[in-house]
Protein backbone atom coordinates (compact mmCIF):
# COMPACT_ATOMS: atom_id res chain seq x y z
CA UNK A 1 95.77 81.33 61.01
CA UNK A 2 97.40 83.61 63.48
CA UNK A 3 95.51 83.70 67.07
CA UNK A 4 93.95 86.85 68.50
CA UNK A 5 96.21 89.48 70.04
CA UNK A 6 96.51 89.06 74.06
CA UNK A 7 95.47 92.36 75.83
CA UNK A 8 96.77 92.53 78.73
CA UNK A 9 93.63 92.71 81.62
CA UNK A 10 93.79 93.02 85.21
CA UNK A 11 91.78 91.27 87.56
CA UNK A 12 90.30 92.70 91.06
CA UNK A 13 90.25 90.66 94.55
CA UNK A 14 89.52 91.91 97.99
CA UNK A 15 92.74 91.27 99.32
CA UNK A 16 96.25 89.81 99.49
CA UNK A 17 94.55 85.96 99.29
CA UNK A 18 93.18 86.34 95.95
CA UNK A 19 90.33 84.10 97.07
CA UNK A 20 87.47 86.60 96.93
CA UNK A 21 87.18 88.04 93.25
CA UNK A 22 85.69 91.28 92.98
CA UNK A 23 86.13 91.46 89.11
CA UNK A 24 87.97 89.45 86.54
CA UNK A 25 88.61 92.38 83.56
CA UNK A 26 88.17 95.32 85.71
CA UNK A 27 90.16 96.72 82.84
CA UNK A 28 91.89 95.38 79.60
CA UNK A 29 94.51 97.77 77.83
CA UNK A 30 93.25 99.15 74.40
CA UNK A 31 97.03 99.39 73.83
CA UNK A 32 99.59 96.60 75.06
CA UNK A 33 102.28 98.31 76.99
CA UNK A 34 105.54 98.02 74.95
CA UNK A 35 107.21 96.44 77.52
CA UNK A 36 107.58 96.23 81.26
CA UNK A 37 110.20 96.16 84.20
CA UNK A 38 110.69 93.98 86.80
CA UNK A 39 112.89 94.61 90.16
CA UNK A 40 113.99 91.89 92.39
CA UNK A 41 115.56 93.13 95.38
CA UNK A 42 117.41 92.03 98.23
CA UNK A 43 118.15 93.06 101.29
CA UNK A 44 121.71 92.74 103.05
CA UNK A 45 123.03 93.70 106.86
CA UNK A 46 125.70 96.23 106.33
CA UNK A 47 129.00 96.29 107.92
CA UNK A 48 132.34 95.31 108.03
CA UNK A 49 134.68 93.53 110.39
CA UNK A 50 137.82 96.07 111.24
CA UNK A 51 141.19 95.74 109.43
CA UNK A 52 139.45 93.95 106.41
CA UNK A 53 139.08 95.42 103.09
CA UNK A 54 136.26 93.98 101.55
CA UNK A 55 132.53 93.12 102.98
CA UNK A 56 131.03 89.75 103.56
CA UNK A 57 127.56 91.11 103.39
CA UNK A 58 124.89 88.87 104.85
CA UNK A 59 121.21 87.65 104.14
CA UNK A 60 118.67 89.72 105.31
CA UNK A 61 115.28 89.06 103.93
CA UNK A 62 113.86 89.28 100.04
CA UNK A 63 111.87 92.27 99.86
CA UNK A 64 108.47 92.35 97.58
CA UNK A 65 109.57 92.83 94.10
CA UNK A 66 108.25 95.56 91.80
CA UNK A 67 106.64 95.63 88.63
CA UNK A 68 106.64 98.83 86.09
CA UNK A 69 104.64 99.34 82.95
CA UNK A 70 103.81 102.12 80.87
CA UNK A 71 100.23 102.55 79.28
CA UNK A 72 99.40 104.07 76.26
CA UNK A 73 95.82 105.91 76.49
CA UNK A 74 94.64 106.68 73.26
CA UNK A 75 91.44 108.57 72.77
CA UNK A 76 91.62 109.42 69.34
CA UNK A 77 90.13 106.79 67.78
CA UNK A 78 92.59 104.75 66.14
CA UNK A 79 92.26 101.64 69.00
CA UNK A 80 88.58 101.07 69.17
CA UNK A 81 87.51 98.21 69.84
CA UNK A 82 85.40 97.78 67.10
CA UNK A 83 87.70 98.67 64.10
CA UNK A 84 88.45 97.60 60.73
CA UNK A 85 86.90 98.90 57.56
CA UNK A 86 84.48 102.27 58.80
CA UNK A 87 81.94 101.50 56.25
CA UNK A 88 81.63 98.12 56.19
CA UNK A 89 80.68 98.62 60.07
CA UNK A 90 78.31 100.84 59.42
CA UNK A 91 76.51 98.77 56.94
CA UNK A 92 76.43 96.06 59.36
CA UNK A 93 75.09 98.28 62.37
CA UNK A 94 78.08 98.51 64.28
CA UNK A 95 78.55 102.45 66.09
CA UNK A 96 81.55 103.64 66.19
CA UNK A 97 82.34 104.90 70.14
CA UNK A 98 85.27 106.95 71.13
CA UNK A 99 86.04 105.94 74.68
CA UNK A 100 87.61 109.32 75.89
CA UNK A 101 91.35 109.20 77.68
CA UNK A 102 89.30 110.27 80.68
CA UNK A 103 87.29 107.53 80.79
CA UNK A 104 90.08 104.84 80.35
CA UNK A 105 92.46 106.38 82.88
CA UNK A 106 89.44 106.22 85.16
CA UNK A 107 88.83 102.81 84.60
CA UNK A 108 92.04 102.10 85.47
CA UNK A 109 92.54 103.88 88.36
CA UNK A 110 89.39 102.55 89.26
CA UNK A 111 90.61 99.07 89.13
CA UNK A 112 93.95 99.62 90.45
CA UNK A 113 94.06 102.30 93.14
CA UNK A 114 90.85 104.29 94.07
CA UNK A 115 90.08 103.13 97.97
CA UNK A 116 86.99 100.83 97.04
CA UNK A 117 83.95 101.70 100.03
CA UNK A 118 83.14 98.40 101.16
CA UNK A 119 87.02 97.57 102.31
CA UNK A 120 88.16 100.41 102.80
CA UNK A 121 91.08 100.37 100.36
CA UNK A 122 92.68 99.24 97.10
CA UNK A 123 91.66 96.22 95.49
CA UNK A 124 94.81 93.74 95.20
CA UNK A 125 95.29 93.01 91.96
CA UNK A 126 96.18 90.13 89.58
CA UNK A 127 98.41 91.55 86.35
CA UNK A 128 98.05 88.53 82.88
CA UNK A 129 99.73 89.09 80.03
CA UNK A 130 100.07 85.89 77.81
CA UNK A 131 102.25 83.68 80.33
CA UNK A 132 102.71 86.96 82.33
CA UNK A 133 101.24 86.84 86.15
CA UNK A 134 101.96 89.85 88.66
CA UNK A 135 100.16 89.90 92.40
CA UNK A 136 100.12 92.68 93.79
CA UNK A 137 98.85 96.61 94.87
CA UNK A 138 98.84 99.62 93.13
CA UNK A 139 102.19 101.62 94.56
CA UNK A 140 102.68 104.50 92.16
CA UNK A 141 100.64 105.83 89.19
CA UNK A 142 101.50 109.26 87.27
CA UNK A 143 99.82 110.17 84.33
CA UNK A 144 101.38 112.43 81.44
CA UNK A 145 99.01 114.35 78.64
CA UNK A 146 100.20 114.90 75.47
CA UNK A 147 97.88 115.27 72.72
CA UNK A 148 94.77 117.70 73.19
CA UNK A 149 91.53 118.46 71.06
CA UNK A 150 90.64 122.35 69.84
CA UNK A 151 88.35 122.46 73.44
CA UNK A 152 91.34 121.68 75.56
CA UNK A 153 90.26 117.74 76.01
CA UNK A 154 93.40 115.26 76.23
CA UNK A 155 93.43 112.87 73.58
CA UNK A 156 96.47 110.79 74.43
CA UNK A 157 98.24 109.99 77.51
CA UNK A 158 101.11 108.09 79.12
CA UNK A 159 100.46 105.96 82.75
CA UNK A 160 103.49 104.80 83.87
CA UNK A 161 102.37 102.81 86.56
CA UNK A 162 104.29 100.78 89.38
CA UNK A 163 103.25 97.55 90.97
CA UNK A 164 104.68 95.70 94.30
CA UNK A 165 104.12 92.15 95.21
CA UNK A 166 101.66 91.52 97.85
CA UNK A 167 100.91 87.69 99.02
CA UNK A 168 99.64 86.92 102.14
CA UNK A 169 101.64 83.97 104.22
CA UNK A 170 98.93 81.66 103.47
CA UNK A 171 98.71 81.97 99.62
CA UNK A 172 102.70 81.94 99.68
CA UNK A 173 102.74 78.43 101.94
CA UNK A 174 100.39 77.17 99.54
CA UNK A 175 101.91 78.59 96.61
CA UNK A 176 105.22 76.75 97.24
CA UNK A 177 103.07 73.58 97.78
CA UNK A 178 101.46 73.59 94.69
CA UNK A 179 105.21 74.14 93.07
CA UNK A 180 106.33 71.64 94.55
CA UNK A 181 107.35 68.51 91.27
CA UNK A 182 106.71 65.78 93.75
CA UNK A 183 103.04 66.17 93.66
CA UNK A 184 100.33 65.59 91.49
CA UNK A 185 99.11 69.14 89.55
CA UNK A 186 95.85 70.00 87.60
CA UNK A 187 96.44 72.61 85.45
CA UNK A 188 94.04 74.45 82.87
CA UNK A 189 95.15 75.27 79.92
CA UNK A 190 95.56 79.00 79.15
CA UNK A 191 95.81 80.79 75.52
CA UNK A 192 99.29 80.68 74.29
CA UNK A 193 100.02 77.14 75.83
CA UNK A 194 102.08 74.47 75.05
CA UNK A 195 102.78 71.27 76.96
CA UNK A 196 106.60 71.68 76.99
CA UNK A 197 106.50 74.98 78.58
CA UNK A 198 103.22 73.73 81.14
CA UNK A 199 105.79 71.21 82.00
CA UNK A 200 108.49 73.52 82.91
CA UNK A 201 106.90 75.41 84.78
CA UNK A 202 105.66 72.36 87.08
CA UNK A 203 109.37 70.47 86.73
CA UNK A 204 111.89 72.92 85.83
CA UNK A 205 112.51 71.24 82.73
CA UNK A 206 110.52 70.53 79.95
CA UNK A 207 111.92 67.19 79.07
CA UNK A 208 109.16 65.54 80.36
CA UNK A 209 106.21 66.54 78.14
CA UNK A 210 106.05 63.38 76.59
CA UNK A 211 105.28 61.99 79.88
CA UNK A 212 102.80 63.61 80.67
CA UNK A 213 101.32 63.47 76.87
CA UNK A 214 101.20 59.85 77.94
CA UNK A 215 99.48 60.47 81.23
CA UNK A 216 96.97 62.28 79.70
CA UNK A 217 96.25 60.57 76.42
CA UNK A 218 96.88 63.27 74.41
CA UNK A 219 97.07 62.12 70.77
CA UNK A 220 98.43 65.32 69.49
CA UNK A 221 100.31 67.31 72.29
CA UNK A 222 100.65 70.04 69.83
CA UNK A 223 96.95 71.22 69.74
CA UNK A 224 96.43 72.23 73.30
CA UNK A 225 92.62 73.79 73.98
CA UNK A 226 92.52 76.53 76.37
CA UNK A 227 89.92 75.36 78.95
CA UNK A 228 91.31 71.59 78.41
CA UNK A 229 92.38 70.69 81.84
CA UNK A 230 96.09 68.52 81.78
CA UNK A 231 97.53 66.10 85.34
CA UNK A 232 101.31 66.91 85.99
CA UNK A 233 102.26 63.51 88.06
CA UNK A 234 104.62 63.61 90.78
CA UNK A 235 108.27 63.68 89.32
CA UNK A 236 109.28 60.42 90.10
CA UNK A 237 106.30 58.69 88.27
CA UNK A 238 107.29 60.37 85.06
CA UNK A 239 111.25 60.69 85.60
């Protein structure tokens, strides 16, 4: 049996730390973008030393990178949430609700980039999709209308919508410490899971999964639970 679909949902915090959560699904795509972008940049000191003719361009810094999707708002009807055979619904007592384009590019402006009262700007935001993580701000949003009804309501729209890193010094520091493979890790496991790629992600290789399978006492390392929470020893224990 094939597992549910993974929307992709973005989470809310109050600022670059991620430690105070406004909102875990401030908003969950109807539609699953078809794709998305992601630029790494880098920054370089120009010049050149005279009488030479090519450049030995230098290290600057690593600027934030940026993340671009493009949303699909549908208000027609054919993504509700609750869909599958119209009668059969009914007969159960399920109402079938339109949720207008309006209303879904409000939410996720709302989410996203409208200056929240309290803090006087943005939430930060955390981006999941599957294995799929993205911390960062709102940077750029433009919505395009294409479909209207007879009254002049849209009824489909594209957000294109642009996203640059934002981690505060302290979350980085501790970021790289938790990445680091000679210490011990407690992970949770997500949907879409498996211990070989759980263990790449904390080694760089995934040769060690039977390690840890060991470590943990898993009988059957194929049947991960999401919620079931795995230790990732320091490398030289399972190496």
């Amino acid at each position: 049996m094939r597992g549910a679909i993974q929307k992709l949902t973005i989470g809310t915090y109050k600022d670059s730390d991620y430690e105070k959560r406004i909102q875990n699904g401030a908003f969950k795509a109807f539609i699953n973008p078809t794709g998305y972008s992601v630029t790494y940049k880098t920054e370089l000191e120009p010049g050149q030393a005279p009488g030479t003719a090519k450049t030995d361009l230098k290290y600057v810094a690593s600027p934030s990178t940026d993340l671009q999707l493009e949303f699909l708002f549908d208000g027609t009807g054919v993504t509700e949430a609750n869909s599958g055979i119209k009668l059969i619904n009914q007969i159960k007592g399920k109402a079938f609700k339109k949720t207008s384009v309006k209303d879904q590019v409000d939410a996720f402006y709302k989410a996203t980039g409208q200056v929240s009262g309290p803090i006087h700007k943005p939430y930060n935001v955390i981006l999941n999709w599957g294995d799929f993580e993205f911390k960062g701000v709102l940077a750029e949003f433009t919505v395009e209308y294409k479909l209207f009804d007879n009254e002049g309501q849209p009824l489909r729209a594209i957000g294109k919508a642009k996203f640059s890193e934002s981690i505060s010094p302290k979350l980085e520091a501790a970021e790289k410490k938790r990445s680091s493979p000679d210490l011990t890790h407690k992970r949770t496991v997500q949907a879409g899971d498996t211990l070989p790629l759980m263990t790449e992600r904390i080694y760089g290789d995934s040769k060690y999964y039977l390690e840890v399978a060991k470590v943990n006492n898993l009988v059957n390392f194929r049947q991960l639970k999401p919620g079931q929470e795995l230790f990732f020893p320091p490398l030289e224990k399972v190496s």
